[in-house]
Structures are given as C-alpha cells and as structure tokens.
Protein backbone atom coordinates (compact mmCIF):
# COMPACT_ATOMS: atom_id res chain seq x y z
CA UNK A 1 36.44 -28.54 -51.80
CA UNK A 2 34.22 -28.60 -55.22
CA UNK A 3 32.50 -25.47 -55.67
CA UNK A 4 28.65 -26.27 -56.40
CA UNK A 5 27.09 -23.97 -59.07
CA UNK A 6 23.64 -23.65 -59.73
CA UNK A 7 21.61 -23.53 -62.93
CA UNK A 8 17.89 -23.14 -62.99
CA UNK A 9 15.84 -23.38 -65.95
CA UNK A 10 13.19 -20.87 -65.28
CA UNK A 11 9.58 -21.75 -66.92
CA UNK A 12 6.52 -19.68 -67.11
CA UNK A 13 3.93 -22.04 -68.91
CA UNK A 14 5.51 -23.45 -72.07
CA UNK A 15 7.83 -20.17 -72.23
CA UNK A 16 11.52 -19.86 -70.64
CA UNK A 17 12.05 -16.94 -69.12
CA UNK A 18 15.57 -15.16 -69.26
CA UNK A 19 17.49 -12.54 -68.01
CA UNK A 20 19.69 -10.12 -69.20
CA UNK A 21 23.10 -10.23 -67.26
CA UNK A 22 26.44 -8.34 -68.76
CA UNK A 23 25.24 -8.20 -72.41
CA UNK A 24 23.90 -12.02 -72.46
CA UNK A 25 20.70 -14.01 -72.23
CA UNK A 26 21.12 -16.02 -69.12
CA UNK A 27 18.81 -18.25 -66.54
CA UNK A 28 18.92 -17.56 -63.17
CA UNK A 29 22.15 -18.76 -61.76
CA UNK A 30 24.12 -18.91 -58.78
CA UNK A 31 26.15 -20.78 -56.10
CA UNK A 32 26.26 -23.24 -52.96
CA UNK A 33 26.74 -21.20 -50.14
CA UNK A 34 28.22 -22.73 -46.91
CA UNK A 35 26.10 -24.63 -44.57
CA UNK A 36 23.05 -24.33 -47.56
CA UNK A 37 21.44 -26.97 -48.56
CA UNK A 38 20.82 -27.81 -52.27
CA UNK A 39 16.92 -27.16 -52.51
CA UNK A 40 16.78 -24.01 -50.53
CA UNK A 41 19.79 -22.52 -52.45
CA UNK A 42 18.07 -22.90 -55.57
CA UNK A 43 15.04 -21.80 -54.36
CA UNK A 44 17.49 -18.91 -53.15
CA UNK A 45 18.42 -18.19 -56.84
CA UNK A 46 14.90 -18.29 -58.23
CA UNK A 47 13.71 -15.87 -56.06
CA UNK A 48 17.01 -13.54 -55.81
CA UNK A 49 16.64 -13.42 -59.58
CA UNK A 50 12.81 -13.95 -60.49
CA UNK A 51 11.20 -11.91 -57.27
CA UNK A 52 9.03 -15.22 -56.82
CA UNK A 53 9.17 -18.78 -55.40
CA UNK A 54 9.29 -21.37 -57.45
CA UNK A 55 7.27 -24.11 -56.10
CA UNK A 56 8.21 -27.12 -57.98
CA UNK A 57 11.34 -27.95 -58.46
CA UNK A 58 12.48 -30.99 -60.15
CA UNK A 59 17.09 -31.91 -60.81
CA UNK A 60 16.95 -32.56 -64.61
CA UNK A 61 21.01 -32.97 -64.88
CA UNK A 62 24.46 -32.35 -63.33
CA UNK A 63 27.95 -31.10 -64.91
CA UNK A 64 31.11 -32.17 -63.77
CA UNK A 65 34.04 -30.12 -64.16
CA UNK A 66 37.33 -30.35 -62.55
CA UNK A 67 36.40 -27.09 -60.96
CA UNK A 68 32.98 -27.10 -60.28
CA UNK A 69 30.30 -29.48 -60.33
CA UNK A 70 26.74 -27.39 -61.42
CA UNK A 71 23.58 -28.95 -60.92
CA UNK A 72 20.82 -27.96 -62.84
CA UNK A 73 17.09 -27.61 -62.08
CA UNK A 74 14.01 -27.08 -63.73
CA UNK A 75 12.00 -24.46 -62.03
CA UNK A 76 8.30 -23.79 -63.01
CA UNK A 77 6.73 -20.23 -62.16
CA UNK A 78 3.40 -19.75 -61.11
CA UNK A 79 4.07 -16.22 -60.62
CA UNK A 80 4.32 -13.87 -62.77
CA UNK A 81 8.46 -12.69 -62.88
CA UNK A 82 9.96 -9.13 -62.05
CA UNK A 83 11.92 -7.30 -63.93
CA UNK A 84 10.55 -7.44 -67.47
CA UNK A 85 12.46 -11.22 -68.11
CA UNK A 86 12.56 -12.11 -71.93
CA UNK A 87 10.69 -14.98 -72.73
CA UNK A 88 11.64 -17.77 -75.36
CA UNK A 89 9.74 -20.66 -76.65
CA UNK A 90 10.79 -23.88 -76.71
CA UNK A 91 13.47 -24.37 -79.64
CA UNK A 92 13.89 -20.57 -80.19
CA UNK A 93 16.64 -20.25 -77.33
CA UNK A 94 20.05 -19.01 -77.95
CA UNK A 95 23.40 -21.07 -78.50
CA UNK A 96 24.59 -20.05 -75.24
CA UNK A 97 22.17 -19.53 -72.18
CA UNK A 98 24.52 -18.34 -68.55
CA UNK A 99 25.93 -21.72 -67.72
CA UNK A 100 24.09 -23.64 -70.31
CA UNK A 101 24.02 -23.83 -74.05
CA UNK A 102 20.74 -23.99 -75.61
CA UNK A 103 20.83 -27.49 -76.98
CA UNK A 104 21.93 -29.06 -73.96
CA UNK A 105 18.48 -27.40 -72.31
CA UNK A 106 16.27 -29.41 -74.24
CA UNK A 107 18.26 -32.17 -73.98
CA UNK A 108 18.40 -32.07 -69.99
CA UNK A 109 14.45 -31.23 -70.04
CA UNK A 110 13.75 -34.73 -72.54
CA UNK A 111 15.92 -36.96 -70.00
CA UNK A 112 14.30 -35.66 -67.03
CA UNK A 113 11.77 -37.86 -65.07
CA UNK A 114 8.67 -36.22 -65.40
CA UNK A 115 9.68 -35.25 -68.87
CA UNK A 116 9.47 -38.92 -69.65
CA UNK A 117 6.31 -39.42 -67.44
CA UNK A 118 4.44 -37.42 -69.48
CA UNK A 119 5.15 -38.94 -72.42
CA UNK A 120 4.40 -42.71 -70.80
C-alpha cells in the first residue's frame, strides 16, 4: 500500500508560519494513519504541530512518488500558534521548506481554487 504523507502550508494572515525541526525550516507535516481519514489527519497535524485548529482547510496540490503520494493543504490560522513558529512573508521563504521547496509553495498556492477566485 502507498504511504500518504501530509504537507500543510500553515498561514497566519499574509505570513507562513514555520517550524524548526532537526536544524531546518519546515511546515507542519505528517502522515496517514490507518483507518484516518484525509481531513481529520491534517487537521491532526495542524494541531499536533501548531497547538490550534485550523478551520479552513482547502487541497492546493498532490505529489506522486513511487513511494509515497503527499497531499498538500493550505491551512489558515485564526489562532495565534505555540511554540514561538518563525514567520515568513510571501516570497521570502527558503529553497527547501520539510517536504516542500519554496518555489513549488507559491506555485501550489497560485493554482489553487480560491487562489484563482480571488483574482476573478
């Protein structure tokens, strides 16, 4: 069976927020677990790695791999995050973000839905 990963794009406002994991910038991240389903996984992650729900979640893209397929999600805050997180503004993140690099973020974000709904 595929193993499912899970990327979240954390957003607080206009700002992503990041977290420090093993000497890298990373968003929160995780995996499927058996008999999970997809939303309340993520909303798993967010909280597991934010301290907060996150309650709008929108799919902006999937990865396929012949290992893994990750999905990734775009989770706005409307809390304020634990921990101290780093926050970035749009365009300023780093090359490589956890799962992600930083270029394909933006990318993922523009292609989204309500990305382009906002922009109608």
């Amino acid at each position: 069976m595929t193993r499912v990963l899970l990327a979240c794009i954390a957003m607080s406002g206009n700002q992503y927020v990041l977290y420090e994991r093993d000497g890298a910038w990373a968003f929160p991240q995780g995996e499927l677990r058996a008999g999970e389903v997809v939303p309340d996984a993520m909303r798993r992650v967010v909280e597991e790695w934010t301290g907060t729900r996150a309650p709008k979640l929108e799919l902006v893209d999937l990865l396929s791999a012949p290992d893994a397929l990750t999905l990734v999600y775009r989770a706005m805050l409307t809390e304020e995050p634990q921990d101290s997180p780093r926050r970035v503004n749009r365009m300023e993140l780093p090359e490589k973000v956890g799962l992600l690099a930083g270029k394909h973020v933006e990318e993922a974000l523009k292609t989204s839905l309500a990305y382009k709904l906002t922009r109608a």
